[in-house]
N, C-alpha and C. Protein backbone atom coordinates (compact mmCIF):
# COMPACT_ATOMS: atom_id res chain seq x y z
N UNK A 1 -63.64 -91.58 7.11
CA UNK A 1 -62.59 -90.61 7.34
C UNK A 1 -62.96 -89.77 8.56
N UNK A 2 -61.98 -89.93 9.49
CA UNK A 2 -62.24 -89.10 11.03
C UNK A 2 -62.01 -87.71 10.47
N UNK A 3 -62.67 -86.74 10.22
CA UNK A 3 -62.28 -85.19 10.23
C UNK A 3 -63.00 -84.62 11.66
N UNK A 4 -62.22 -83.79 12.21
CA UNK A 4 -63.61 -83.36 13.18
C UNK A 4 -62.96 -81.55 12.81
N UNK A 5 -64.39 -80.79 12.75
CA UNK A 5 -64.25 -79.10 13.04
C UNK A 5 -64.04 -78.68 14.28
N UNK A 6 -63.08 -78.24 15.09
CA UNK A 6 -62.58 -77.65 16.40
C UNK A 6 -62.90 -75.93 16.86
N UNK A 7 -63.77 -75.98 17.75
CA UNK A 7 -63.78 -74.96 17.94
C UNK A 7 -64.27 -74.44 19.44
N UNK A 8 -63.30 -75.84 20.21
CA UNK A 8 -63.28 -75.62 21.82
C UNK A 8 -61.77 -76.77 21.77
N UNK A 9 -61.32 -76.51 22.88
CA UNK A 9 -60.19 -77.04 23.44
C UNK A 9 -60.36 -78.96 23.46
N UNK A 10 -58.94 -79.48 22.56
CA UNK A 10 -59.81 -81.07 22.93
C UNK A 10 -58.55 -81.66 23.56
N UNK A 11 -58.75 -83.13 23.86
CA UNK A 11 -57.20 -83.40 24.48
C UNK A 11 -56.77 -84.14 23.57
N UNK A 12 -55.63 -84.43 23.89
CA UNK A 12 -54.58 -85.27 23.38
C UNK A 12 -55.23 -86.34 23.07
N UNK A 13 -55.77 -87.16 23.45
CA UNK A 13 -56.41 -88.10 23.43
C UNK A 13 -57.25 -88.25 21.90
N UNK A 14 -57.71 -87.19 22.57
CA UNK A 14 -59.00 -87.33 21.27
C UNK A 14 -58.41 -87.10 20.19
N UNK A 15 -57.20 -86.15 20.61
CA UNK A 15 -56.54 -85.55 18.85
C UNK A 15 -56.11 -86.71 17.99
N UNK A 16 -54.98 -87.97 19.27
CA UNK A 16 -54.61 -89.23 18.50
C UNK A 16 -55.62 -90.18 18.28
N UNK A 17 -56.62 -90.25 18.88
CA UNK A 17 -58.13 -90.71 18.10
C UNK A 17 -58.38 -90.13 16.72
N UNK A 18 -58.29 -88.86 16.25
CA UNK A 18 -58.69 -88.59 15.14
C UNK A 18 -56.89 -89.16 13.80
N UNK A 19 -55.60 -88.90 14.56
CA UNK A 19 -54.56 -89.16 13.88
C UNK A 19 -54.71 -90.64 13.82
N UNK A 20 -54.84 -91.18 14.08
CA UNK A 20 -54.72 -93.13 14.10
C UNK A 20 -55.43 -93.36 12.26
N UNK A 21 -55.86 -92.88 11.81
CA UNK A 21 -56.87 -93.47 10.74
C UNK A 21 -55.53 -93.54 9.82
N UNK A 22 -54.77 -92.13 9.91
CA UNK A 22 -53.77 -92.23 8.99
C UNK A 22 -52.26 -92.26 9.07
N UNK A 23 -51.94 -91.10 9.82
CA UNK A 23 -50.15 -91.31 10.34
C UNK A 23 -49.81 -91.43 11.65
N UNK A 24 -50.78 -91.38 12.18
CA UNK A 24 -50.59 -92.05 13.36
C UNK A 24 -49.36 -90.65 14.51
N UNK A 25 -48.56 -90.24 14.48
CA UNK A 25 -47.68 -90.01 15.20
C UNK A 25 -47.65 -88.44 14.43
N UNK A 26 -48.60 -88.04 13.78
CA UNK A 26 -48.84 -86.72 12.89
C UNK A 26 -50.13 -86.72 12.53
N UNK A 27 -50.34 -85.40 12.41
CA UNK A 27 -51.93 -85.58 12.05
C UNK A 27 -52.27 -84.24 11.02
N UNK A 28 -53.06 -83.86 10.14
CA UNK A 28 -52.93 -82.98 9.01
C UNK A 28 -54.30 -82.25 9.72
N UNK A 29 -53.81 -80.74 9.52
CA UNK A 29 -54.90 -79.96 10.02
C UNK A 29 -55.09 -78.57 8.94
N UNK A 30 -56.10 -77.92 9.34
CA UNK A 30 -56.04 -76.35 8.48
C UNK A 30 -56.81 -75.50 9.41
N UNK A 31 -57.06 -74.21 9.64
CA UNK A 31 -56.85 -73.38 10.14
C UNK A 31 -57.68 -72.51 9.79
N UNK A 32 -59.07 -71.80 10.05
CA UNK A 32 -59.62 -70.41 9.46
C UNK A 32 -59.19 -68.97 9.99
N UNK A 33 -58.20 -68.60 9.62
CA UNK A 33 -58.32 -67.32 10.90
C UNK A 33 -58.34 -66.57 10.63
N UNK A 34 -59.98 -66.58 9.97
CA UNK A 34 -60.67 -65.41 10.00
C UNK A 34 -61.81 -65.35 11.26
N UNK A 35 -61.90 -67.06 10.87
CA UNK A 35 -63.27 -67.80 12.07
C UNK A 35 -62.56 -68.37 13.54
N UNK A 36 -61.42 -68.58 13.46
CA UNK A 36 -60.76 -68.84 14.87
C UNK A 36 -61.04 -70.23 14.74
N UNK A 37 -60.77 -71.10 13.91
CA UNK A 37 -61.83 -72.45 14.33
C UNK A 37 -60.75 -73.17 13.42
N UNK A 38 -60.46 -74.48 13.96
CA UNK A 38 -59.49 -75.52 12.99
C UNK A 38 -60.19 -76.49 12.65
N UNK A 39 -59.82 -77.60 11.67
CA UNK A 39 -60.26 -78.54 11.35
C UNK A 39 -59.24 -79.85 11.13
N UNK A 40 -58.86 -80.96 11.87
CA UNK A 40 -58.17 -81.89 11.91
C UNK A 40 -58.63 -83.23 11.47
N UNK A 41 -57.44 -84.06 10.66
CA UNK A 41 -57.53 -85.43 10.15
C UNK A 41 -57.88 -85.45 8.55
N UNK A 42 -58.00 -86.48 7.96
CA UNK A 42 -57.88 -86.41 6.80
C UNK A 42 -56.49 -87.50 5.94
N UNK A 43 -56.61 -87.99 5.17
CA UNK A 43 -55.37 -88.04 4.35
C UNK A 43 -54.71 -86.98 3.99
N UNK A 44 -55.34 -85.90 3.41
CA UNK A 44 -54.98 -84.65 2.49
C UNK A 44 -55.42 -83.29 3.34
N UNK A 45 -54.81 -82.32 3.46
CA UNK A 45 -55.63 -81.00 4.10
C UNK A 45 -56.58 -80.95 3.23
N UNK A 46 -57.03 -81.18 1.81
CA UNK A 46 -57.75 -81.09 1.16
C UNK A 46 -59.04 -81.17 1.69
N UNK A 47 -58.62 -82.46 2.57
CA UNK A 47 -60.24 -82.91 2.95
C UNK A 47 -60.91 -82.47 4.42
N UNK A 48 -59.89 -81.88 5.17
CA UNK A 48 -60.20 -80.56 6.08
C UNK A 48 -60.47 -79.51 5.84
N UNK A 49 -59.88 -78.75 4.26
CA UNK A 49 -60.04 -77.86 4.25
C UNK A 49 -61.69 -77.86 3.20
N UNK A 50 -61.70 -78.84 2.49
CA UNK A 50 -63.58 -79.11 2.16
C UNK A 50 -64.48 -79.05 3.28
N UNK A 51 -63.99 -79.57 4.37
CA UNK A 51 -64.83 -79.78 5.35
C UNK A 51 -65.41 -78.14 5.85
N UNK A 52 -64.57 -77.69 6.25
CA UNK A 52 -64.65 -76.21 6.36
C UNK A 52 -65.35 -74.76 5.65
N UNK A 53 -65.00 -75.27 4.10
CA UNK A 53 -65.57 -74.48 3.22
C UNK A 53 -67.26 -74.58 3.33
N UNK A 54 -67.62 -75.73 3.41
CA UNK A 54 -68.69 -76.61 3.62
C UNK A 54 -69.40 -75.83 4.86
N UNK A 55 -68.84 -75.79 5.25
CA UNK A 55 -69.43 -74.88 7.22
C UNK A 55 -68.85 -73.37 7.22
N UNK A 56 -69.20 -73.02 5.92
CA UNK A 56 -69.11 -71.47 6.12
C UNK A 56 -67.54 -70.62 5.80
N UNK A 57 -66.74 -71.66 5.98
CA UNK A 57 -65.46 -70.97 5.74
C UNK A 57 -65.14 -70.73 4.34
N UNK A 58 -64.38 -69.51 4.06
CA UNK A 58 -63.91 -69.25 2.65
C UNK A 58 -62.02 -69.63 2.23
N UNK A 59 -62.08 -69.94 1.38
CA UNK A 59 -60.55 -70.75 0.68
C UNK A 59 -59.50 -69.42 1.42
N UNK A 60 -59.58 -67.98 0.72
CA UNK A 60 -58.60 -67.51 1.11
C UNK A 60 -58.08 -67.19 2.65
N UNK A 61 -59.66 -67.87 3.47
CA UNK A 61 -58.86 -67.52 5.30
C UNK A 61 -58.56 -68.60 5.91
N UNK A 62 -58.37 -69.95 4.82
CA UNK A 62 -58.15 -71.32 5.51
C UNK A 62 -56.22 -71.73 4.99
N UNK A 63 -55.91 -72.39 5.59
CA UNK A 63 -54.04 -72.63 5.52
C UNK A 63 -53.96 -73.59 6.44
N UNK A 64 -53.01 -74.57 5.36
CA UNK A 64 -52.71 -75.70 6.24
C UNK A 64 -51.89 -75.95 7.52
N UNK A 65 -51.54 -76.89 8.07
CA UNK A 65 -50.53 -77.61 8.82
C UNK A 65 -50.35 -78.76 9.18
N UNK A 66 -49.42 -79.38 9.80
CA UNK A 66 -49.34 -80.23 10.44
C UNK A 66 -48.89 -80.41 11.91
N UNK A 67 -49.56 -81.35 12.55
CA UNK A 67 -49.50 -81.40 13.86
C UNK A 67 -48.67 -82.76 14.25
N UNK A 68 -47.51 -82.40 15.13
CA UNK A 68 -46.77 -83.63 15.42
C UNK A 68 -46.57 -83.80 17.08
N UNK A 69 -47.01 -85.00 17.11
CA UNK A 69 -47.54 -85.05 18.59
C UNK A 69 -46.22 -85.48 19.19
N UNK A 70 -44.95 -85.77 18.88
CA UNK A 70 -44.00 -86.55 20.02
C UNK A 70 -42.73 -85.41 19.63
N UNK A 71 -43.01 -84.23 18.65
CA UNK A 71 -41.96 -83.45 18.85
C UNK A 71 -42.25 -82.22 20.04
N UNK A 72 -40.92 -81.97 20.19
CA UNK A 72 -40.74 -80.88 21.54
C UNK A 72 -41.84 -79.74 21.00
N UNK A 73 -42.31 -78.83 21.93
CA UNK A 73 -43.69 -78.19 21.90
C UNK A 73 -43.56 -76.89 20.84
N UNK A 74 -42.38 -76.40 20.82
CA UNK A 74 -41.84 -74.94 19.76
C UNK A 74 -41.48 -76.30 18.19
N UNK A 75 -41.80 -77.43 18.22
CA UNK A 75 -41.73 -77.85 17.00
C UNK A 75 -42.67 -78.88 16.32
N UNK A 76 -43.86 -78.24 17.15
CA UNK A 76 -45.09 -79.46 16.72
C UNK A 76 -45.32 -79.01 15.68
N UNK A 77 -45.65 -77.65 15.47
CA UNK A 77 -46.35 -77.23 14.55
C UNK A 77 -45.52 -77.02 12.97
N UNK A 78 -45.99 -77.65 12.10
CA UNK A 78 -44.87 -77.24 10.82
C UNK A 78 -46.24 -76.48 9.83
N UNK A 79 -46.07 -75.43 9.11
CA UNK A 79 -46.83 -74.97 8.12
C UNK A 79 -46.75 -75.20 6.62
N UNK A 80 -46.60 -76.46 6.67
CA UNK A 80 -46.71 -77.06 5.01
C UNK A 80 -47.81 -77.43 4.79
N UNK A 81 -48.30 -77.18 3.53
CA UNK A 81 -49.31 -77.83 2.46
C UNK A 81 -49.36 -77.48 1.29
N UNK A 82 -50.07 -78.37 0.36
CA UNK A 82 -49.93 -77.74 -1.01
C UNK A 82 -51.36 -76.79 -0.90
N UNK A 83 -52.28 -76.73 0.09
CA UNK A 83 -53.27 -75.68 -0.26
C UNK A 83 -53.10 -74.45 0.14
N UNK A 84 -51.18 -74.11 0.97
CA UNK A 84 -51.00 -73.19 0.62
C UNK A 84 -50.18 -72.31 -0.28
N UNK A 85 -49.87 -72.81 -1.13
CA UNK A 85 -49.20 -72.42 -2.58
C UNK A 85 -50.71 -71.37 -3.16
N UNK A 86 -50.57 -69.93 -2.47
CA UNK A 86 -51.15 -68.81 -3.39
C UNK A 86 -50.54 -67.62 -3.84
N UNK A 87 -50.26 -68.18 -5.31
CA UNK A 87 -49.99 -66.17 -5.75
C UNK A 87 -50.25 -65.50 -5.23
N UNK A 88 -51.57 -65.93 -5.46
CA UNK A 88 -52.74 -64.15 -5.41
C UNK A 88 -52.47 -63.41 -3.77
N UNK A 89 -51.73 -64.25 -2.90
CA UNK A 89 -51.72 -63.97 -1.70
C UNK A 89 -50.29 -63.95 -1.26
N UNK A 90 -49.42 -64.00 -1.90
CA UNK A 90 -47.95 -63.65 -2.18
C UNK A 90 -47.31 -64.74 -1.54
N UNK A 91 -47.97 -66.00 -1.40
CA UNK A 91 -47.77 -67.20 -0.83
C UNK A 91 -47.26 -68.08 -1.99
N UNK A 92 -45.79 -68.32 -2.27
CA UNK A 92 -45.59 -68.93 -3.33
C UNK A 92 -45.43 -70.26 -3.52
N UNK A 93 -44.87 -70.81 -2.25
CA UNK A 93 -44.62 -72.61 -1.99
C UNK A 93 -45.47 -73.00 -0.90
N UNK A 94 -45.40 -74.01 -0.46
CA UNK A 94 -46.02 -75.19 0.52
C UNK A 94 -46.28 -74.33 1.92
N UNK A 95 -45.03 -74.01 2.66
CA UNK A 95 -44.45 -73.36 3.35
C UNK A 95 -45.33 -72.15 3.74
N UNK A 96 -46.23 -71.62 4.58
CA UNK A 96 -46.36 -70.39 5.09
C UNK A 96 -45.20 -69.44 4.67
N UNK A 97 -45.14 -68.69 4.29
CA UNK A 97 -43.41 -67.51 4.36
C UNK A 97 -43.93 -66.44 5.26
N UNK A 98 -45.35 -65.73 5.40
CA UNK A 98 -45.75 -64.40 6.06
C UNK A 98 -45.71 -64.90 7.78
N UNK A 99 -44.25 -64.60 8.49
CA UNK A 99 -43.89 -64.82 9.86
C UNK A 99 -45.85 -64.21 10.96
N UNK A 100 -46.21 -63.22 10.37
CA UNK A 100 -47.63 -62.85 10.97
C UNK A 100 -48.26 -63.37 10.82
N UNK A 101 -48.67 -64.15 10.02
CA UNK A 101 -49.49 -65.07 9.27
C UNK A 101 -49.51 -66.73 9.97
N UNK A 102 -48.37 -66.80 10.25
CA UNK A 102 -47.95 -67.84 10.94
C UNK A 102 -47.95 -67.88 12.24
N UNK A 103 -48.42 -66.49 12.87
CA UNK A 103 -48.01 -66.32 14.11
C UNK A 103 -49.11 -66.34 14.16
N UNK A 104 -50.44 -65.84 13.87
CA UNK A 104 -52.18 -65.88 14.16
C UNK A 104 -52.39 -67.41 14.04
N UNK A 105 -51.76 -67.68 12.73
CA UNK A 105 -52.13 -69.29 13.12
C UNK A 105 -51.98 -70.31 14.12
N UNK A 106 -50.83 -69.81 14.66
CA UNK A 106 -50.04 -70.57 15.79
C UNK A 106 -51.29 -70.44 16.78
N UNK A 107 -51.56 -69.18 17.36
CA UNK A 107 -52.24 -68.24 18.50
C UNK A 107 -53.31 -69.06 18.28
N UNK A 108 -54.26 -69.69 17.13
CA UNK A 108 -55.56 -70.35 16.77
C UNK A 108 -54.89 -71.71 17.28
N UNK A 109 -54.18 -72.47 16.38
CA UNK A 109 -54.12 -73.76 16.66
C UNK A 109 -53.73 -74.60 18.36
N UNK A 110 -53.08 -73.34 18.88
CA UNK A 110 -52.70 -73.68 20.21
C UNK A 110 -53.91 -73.74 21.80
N UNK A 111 -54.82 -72.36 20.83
CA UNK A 111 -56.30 -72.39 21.37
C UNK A 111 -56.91 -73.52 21.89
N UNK A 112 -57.15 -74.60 21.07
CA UNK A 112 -57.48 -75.92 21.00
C UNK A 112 -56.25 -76.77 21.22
N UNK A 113 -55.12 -76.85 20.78
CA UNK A 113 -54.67 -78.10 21.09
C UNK A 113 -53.62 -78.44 22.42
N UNK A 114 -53.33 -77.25 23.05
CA UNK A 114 -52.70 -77.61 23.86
C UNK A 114 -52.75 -77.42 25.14
């Protein structure tokens, strides 16, 4: 399983190097932003977001996404996963809902990918 931890700028290239294992034309990522640092590939964010926990990161500053490489640039990014469904964090479905929340993430993921 290609996962890699991001925490310098990579290209395109490399990103669809790490997407090829599984969807090829999308790729599943998560996000620490507490640490500024992403983690891409996987079947499941699950297994990005293990990867992470693993290297220091904690569950409540990690949140998924997905990355879609052939949509227009204001629609690569979608904020679904099931690892972010948290009560405790007033996060109730898949879906990011906190527009700020979504907006730090954006500011991180764009760091690196584009």
């Amino acid at each position: 399983m290609n996962i890699k931890i991001i925490g310098k700028k990579i290209t395109e290239s490399e990103l669809r190097e790490i997407a090829k294992d599984f969807y090829g034309d999308m790729v599943k990522g998560v996000v620490d932003i507490e640490r500024g640092i992403i983690a891409m590939g996987g079947e499941y964010h699950m297994d990005a977001n293990v990867m992470l926990i693993e290297n220091g990161s904690k569950q409540q500053n990690i949140w998924g996404f997905n990355w879609y490489f052939d949509k227009k640039e204001s629609e690569r990014i979608e904020y679904i996963s099931l690892i972010n469904i948290r009560p405790r964090q007033n996060n109730r479905t898949m879906e990011v809902q906190d527009v700020s929340l979504r907006d730090k993430m954006k500011t991180i993921i764009l760091k690196y990918l584009l």
